[in-house]
Structures are given as C-alpha cells and as structure tokens.
C-alpha atoms as a PDB file:
ATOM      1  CA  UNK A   1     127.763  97.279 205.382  1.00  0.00           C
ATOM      2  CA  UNK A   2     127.941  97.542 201.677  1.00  0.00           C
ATOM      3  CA  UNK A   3     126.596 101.020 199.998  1.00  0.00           C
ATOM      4  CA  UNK A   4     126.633 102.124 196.653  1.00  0.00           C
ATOM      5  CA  UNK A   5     125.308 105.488 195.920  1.00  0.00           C
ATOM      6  CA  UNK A   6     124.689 106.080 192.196  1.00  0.00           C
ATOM      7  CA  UNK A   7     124.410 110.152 191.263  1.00  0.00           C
ATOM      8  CA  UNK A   8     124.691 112.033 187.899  1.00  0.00           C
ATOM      9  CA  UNK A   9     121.045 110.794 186.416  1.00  0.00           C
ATOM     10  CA  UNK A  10     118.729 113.527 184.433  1.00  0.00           C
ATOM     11  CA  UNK A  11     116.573 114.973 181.550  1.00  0.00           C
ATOM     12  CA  UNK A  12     118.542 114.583 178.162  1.00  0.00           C
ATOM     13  CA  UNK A  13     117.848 116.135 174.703  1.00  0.00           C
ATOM     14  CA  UNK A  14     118.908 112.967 172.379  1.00  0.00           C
ATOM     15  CA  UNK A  15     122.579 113.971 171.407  1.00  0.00           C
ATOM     16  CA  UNK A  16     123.382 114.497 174.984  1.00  0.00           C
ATOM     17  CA  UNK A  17     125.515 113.643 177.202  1.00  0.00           C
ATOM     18  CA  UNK A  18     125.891 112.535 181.035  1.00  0.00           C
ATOM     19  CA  UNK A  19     128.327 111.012 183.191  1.00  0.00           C
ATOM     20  CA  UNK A  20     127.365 108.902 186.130  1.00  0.00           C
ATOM     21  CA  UNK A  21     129.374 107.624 188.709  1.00  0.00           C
ATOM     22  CA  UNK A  22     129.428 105.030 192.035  1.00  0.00           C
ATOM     23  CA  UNK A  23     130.649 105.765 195.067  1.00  0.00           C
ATOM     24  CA  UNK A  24     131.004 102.053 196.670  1.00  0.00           C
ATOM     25  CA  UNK A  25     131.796 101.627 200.980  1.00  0.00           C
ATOM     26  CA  UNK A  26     131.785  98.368 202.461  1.00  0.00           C
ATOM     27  CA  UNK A  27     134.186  96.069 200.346  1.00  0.00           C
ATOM     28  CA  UNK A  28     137.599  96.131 198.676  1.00  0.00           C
ATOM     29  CA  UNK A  29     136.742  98.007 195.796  1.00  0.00           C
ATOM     30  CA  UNK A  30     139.841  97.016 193.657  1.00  0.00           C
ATOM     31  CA  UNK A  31     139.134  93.467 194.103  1.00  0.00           C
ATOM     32  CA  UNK A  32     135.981  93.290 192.372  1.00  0.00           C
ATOM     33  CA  UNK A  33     134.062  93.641 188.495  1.00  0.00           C
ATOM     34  CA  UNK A  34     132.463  96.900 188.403  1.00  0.00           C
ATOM     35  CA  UNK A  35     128.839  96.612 186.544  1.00  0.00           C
ATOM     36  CA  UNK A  36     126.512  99.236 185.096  1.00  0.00           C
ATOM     37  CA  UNK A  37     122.788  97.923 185.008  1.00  0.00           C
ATOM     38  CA  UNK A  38     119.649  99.693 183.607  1.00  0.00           C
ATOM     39  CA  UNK A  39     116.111  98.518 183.634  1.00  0.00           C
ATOM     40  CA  UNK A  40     114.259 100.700 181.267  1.00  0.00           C
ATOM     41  CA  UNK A  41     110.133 101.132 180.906  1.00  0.00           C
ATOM     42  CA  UNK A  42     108.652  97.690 180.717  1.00  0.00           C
ATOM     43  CA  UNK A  43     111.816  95.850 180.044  1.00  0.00           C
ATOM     44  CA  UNK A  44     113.967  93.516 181.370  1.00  0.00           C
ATOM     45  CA  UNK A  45     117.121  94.389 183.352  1.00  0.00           C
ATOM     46  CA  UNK A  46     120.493  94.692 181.063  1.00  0.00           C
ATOM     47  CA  UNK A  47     124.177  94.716 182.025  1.00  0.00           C
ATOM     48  CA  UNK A  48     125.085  98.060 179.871  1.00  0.00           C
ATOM     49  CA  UNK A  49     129.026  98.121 180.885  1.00  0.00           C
ATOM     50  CA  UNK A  50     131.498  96.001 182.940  1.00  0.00           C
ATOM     51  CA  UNK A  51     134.971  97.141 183.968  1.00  0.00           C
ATOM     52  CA  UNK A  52     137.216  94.555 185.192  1.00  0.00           C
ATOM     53  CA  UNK A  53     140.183  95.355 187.924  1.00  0.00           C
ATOM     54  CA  UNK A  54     142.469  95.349 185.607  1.00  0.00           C
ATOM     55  CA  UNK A  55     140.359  97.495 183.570  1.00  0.00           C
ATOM     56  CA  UNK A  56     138.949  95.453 180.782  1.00  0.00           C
ATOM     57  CA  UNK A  57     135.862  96.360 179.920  1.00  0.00           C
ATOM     58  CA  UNK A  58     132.939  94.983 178.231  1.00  0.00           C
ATOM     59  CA  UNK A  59     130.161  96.866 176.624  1.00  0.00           C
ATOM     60  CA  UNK A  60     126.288  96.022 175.772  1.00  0.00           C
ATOM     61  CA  UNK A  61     126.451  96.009 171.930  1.00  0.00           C
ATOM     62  CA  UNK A  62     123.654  98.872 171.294  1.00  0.00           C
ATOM     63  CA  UNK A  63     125.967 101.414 173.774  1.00  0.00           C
ATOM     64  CA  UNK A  64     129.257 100.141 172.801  1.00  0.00           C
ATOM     65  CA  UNK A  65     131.112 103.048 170.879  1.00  0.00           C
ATOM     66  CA  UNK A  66     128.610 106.130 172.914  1.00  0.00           C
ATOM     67  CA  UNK A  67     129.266 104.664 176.355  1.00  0.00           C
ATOM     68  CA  UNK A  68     132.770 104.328 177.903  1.00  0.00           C
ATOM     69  CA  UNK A  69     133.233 102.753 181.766  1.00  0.00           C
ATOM     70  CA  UNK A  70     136.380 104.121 183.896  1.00  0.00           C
ATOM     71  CA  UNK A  71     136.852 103.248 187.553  1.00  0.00           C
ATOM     72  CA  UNK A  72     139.274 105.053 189.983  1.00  0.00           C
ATOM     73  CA  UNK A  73     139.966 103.010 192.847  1.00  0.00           C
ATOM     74  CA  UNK A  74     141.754 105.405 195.344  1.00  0.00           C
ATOM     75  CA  UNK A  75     138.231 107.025 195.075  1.00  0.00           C
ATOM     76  CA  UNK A  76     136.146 103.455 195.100  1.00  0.00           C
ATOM     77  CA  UNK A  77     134.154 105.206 192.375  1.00  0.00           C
ATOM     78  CA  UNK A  78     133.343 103.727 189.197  1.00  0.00           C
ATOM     79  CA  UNK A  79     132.160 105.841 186.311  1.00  0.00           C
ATOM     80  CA  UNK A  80     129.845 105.649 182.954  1.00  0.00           C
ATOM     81  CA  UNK A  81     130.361 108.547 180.550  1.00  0.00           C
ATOM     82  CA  UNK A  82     127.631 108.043 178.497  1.00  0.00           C
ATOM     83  CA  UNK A  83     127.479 110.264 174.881  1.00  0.00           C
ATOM     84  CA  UNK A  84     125.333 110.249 171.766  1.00  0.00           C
ATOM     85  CA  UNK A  85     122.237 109.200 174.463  1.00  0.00           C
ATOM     86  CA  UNK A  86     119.509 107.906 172.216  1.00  0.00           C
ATOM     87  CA  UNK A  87     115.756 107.852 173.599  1.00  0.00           C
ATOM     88  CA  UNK A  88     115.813 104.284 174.270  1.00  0.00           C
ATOM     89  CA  UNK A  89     118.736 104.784 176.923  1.00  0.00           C
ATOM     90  CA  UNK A  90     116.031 105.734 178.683  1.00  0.00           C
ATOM     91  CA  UNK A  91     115.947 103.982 181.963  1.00  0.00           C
ATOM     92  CA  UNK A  92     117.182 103.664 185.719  1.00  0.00           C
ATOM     93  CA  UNK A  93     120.892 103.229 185.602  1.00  0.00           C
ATOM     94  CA  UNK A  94     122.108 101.138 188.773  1.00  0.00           C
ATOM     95  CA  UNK A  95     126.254 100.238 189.629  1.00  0.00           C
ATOM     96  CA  UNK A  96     126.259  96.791 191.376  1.00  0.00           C
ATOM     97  CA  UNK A  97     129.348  94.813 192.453  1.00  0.00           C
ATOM     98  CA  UNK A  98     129.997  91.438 194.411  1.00  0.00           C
ATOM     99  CA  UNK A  99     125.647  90.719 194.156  1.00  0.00           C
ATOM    100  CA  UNK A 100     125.319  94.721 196.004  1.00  0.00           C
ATOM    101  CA  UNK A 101     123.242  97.263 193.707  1.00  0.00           C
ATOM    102  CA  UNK A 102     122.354 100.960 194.368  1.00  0.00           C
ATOM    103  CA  UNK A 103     119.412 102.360 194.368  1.00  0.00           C
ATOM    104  CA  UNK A 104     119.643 103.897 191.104  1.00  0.00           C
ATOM    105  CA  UNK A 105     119.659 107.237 189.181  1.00  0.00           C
ATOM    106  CA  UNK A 106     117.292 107.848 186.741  1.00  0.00           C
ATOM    107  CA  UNK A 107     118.279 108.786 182.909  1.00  0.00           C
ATOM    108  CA  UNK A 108     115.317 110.374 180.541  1.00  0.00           C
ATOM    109  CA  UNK A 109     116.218 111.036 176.902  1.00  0.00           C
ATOM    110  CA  UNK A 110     113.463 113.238 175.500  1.00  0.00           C
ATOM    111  CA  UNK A 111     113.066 116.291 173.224  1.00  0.00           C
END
C-alpha cells in the first residue's frame, strides 16, 4: 500500500526557516512528479512546488525564490526547504504523488 509520511512542520517567527520532507513506500518513487500541497485557514488547496524525475521543478509564484524542492530517490524522500516564511505560509503542508497524499504537517508563521 502507498504511504507518505510528511514530518518537519512547526511554530515559525516570520524570517524563519524549515525544511520538510516525504518519506514515500508503496510505488516506484523515481518514476513519478513529486508535489508539495498546502491548504491554509479558510482557503483553497494550492500546489506550492513540483519536482519532476528529472528534477525540473516548478514553483507557486508567491514562494518561488524562498522555497526550493529537492528529491533523493535512493531515500524515496522528497524535500521542501522553505526560507524567508512569511505569515501567510501558514498552513498544512501535504507531499502527494501518483493521486496518494499524506496526512500532513502543520506550518504556523507567527511572532
């Protein structure tokens, strides 16, 4: 069965930093797009970063420049290095691949 177990979420000053990553069982990671999701407070869901196998990536244009997506696939992981975080990155951060999401990690930018 397909799991993907999201971990690196927390409380943020704005400024800060956090990485998350993906661990991803279940399919052939190298095979397949990579996606970063978050659904903040009262909004709609938003693809924030998409890393391709061969490692192009595509960014959400309000994170592109603070966020950067890296995957390593002898570890099925896939990563989001997220800098700069702003209050309105405030939201739950899922990795989904192949129509599988996580359950999410939760990232609160607050003074």
């Amino acid at each position: 069965q397909v799991q993907l177990v999201e971990s690196g979420g927390g409380l943020v000053e704005p400024g800060g930093s956090l990485r998350l990553s993906c661990e991803i069982s279940g399919l052939t990671f190298e095979d397949y797009v990579m996606n970063w999701v978050r659904q903040g407070p009262g909004r709609a869901r938003e693809i924030v970063a998409q890393i391709s196998p061969s490692r192009d990536t595509h960014y959400l244009a309000s994170v592109r420049g603070r966020f950067a997506v890296s995957r390593d696939d002898s570890k099925s992981t896939v990563y989001l290095q997220m800098n700069d975080l702003r209050p309105e990155d405030t939201a739950v951060y899922y990795c989904s691949a192949a129509g599988y999401s996580g359950q999410g990690t939760q990232v609160t930018v607050s003074s």
